[in-house]
Protein backbone atom coordinates (compact mmCIF):
# COMPACT_ATOMS: atom_id res chain seq x y z
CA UNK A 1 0.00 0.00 0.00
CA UNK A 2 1.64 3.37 -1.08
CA UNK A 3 -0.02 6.73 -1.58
CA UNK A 4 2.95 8.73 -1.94
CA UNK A 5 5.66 9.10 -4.79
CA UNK A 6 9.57 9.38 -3.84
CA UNK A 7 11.11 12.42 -3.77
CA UNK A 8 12.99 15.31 -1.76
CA UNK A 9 11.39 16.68 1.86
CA UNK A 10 9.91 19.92 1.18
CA UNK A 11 10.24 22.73 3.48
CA UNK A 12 7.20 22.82 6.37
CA UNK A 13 4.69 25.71 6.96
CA UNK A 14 1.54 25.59 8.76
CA UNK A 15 -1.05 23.34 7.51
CA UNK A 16 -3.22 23.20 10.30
CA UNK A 17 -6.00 22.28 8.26
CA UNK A 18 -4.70 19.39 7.41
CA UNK A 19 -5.18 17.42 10.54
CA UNK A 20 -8.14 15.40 11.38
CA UNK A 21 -9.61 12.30 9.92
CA UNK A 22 -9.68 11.46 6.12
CA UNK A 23 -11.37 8.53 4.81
CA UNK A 24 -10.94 7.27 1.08
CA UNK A 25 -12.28 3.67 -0.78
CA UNK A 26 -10.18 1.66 -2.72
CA UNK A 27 -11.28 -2.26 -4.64
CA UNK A 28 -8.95 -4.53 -2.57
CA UNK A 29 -6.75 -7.50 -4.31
CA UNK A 30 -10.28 -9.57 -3.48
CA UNK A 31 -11.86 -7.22 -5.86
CA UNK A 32 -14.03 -6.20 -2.32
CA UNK A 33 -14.92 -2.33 -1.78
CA UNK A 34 -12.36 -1.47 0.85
CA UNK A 35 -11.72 1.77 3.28
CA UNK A 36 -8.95 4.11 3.76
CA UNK A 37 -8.57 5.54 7.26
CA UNK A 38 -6.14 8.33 7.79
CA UNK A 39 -5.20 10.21 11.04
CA UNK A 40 -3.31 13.10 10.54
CA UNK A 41 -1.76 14.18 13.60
CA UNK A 42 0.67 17.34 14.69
CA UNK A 43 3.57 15.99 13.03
CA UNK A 44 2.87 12.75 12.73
CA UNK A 45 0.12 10.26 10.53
CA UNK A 46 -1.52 6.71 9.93
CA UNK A 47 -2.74 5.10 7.42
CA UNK A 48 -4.78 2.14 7.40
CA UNK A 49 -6.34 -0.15 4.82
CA UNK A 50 -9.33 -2.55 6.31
CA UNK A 51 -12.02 -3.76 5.07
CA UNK A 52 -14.80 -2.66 6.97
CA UNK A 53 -17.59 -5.41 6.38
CA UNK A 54 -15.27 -8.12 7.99
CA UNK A 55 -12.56 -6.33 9.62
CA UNK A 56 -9.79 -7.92 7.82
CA UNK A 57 -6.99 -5.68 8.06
CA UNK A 58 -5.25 -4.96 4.91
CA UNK A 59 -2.33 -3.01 5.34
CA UNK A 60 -1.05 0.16 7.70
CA UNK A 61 1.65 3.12 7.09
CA UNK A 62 2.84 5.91 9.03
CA UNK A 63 5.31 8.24 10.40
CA UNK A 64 6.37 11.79 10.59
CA UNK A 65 4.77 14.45 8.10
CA UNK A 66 6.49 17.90 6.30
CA UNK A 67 3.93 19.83 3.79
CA UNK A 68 4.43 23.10 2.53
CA UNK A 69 1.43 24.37 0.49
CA UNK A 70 2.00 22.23 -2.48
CA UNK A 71 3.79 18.94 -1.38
CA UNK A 72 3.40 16.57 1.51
CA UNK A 73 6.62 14.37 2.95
CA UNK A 74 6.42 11.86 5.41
CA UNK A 75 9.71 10.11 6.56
CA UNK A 76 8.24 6.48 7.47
CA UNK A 77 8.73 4.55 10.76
CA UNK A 78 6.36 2.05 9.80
CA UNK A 79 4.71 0.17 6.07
CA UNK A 80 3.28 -3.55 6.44
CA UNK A 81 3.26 -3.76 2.71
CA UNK A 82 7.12 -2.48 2.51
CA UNK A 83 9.26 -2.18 5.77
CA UNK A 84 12.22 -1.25 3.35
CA UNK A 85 10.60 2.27 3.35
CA UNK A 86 11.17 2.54 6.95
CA UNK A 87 13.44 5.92 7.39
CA UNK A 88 12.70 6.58 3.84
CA UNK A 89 11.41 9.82 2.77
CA UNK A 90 8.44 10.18 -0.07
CA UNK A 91 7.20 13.35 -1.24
CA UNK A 92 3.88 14.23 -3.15
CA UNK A 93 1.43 17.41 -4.30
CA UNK A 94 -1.41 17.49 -2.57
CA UNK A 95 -4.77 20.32 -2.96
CA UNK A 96 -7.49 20.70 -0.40
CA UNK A 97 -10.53 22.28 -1.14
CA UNK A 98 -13.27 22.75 1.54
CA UNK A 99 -13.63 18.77 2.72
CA UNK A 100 -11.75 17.12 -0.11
CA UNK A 101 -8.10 16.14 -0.07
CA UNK A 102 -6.51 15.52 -3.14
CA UNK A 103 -2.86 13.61 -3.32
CA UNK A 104 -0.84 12.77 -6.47
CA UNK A 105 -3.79 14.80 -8.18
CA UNK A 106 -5.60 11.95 -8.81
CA UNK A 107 -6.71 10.15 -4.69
CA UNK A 108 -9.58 11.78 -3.48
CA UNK A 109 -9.81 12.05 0.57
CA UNK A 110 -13.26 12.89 2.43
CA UNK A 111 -12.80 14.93 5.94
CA UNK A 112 -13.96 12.68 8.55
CA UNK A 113 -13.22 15.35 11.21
CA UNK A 114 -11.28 18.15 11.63
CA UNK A 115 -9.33 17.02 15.22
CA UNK A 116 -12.77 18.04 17.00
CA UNK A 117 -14.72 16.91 18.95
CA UNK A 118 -12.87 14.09 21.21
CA UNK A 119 -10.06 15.44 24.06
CA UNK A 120 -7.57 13.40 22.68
CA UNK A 121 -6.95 14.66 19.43
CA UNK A 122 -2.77 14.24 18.99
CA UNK A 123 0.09 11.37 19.06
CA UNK A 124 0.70 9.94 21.72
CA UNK A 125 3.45 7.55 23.26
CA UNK A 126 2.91 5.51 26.52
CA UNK A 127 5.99 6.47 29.35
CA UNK A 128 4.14 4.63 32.09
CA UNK A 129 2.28 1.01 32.58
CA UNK A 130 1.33 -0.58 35.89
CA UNK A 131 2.10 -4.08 35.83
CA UNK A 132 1.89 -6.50 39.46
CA UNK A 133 0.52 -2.97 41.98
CA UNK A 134 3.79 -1.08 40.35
CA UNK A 135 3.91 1.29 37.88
CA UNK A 136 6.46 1.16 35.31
CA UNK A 137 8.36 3.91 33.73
CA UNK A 138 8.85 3.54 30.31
CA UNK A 139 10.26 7.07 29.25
CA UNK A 140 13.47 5.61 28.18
CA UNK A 141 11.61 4.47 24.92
CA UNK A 142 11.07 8.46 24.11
CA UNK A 143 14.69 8.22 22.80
CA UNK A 144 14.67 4.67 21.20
CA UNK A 145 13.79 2.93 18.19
CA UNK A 146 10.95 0.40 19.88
CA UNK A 147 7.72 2.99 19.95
CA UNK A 148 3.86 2.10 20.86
CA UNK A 149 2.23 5.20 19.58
CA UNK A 150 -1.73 5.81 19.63
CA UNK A 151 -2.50 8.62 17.41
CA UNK A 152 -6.03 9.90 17.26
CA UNK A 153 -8.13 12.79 15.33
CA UNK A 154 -11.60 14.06 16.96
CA UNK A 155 -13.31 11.17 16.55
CA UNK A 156 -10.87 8.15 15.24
CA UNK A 157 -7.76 6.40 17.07
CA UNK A 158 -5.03 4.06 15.70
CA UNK A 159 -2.79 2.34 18.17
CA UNK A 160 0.55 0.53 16.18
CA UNK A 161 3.27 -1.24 17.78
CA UNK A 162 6.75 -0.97 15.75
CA UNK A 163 10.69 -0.61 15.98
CA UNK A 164 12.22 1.72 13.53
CA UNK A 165 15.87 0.06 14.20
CA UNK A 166 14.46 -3.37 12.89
CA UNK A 167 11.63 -2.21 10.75
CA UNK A 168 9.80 -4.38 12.38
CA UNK A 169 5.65 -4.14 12.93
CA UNK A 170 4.32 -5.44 15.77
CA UNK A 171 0.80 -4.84 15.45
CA UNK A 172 -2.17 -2.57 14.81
CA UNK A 173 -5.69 -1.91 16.00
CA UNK A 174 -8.34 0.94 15.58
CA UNK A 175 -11.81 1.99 15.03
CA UNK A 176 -13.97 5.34 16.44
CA UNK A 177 -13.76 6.85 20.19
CA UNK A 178 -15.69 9.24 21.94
CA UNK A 179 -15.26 11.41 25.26
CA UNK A 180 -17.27 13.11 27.50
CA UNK A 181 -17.36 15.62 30.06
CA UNK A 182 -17.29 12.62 33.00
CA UNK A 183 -14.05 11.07 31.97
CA UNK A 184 -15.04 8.55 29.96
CA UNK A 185 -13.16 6.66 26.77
CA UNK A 186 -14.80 4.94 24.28
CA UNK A 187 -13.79 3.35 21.45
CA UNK A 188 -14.72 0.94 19.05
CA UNK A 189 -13.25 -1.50 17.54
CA UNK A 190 -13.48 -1.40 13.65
CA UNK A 191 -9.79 -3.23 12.35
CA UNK A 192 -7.30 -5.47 14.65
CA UNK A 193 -4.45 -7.00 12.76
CA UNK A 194 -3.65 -9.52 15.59
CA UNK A 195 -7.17 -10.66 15.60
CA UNK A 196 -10.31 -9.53 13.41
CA UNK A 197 -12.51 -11.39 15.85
CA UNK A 198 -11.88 -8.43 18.59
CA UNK A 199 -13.67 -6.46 15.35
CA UNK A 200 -16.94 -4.58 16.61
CA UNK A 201 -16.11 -4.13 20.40
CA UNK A 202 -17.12 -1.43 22.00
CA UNK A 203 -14.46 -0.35 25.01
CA UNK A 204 -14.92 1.88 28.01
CA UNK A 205 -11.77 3.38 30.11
CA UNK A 206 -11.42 6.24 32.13
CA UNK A 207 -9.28 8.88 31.22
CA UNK A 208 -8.07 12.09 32.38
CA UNK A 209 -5.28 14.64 31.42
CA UNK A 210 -2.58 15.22 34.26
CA UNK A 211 -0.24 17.73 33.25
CA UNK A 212 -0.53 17.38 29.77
CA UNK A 213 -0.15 13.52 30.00
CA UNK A 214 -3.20 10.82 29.33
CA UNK A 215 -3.96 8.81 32.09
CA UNK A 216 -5.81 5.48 30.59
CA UNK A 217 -7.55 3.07 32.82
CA UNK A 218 -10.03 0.21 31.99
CA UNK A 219 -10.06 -3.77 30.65
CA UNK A 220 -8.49 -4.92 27.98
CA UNK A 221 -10.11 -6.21 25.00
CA UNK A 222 -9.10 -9.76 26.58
CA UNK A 223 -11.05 -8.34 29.77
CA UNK A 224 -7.63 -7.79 31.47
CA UNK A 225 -7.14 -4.76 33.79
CA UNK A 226 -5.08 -1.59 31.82
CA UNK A 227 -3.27 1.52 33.58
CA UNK A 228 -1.36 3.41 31.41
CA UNK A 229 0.33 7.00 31.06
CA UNK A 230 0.74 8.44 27.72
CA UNK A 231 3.08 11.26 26.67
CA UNK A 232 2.83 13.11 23.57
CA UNK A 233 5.02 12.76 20.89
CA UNK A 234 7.85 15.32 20.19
């Protein structure tokens, strides 16, 4: 799966109204009507190719973004369908007019959201994980290669496991989430690379911002007890 062509990173400016949620269609190599789901994040994006009538994921991309008003980079930390990209650079032209993003002049994008209305909106990295009554601090990973990022929009999140030394992909999972006023995550579950049977779930955690940090507490998917602090990515 590749949207972009190669080239030379441009120079960035703001492009604020870029980020959000974009979704596209593509037919799959089943000749199925699949889904595009992109999150584009402050500095940082996913990409994720599911189908969503079964859940079978496809195929996921990502890293760090550059645009200027005509081209958009992104230097890659993760590709399923290529991990040879990883710390490569591709470049493109892009357009947006009103809701529609337009890449390569010829892949339309719908706006799914623009990074409103969810809390959460923004990359994120966990530094902290309670594991036997003791919390774990995991802020040495900042600075390394081995990275668990969530990245969300206003009303999408994408969670991917990879290692940028190794180019190795760990896994992937996403869907929808919503917040509210009481401190309450949900999400649901719409792709899950590890499992498509986890598909359709619908999650609840508590969450609440500490000094600028996401404090994430709930069950698992496999009904197993989560605490986790999240950091956002620099």
């Amino acid at each position: 799966m590749s949207l972009f062509a190669g080239g030379e990173l441009q120079s960035q400016s703001s492009t604020k109204e870029l980020l959000g949620a974009w979704e596209s269609t593509f037919v799959d190599g089943q000749g199925r009507r699949s889904k595009l789901s992109m999150i584009i994040a402050d500095g940082f994006m996913a990409m994720t190719a599911y189908n969503p009538d079964d859940g079978d994921f496809i195929a996921t991309l990502g890293g760090k973004w550059r645009a200027d008003w005509e081209n958009f980079s992104i230097t890659y930390e993760f590709d399923t369908s290529d991990s040879t990209q990883v710390g490569g650079v591709s470049t493109m032209p892009y357009s947006l007019t009103g809701n529609t993003l337009i890449f390569n002049n010829d892949k339309f994008w719908t706006r799914v959201d623009d990074g409103t209305p969810g809390a959460l909106a923004g990359a994120w990295e966990i530094i902290g994980r309670k594991r036997n009554g003791e919390m774990q601090d995991l802020t040495a990973r900042r600075t390394g290669p081995r990275k668990t990022m969530k990245i969300l929009s206003g009303t999408r999140f994408q969670w991917i496991a990879f290692n940028t030394a190794t180019k190795q992909f760990s896994g992937t999972g996403g869907g929808s989430y919503t917040t509210n006023e009481n401190g309450l995550y949900i999400e649901k579950i719409e792709f899950f690379s590890r499992d498509n049977s986890r598909v359709g779930q619908q999650l609840s955690f508590d969450y609440k911002l500490v000094y600028g940090e996401w404090v994430h507490k709930g069950l698992s998917s496999k009904g197993r007890p989560i605490h986790e602090v999240w950091g956002k990515r620099e």
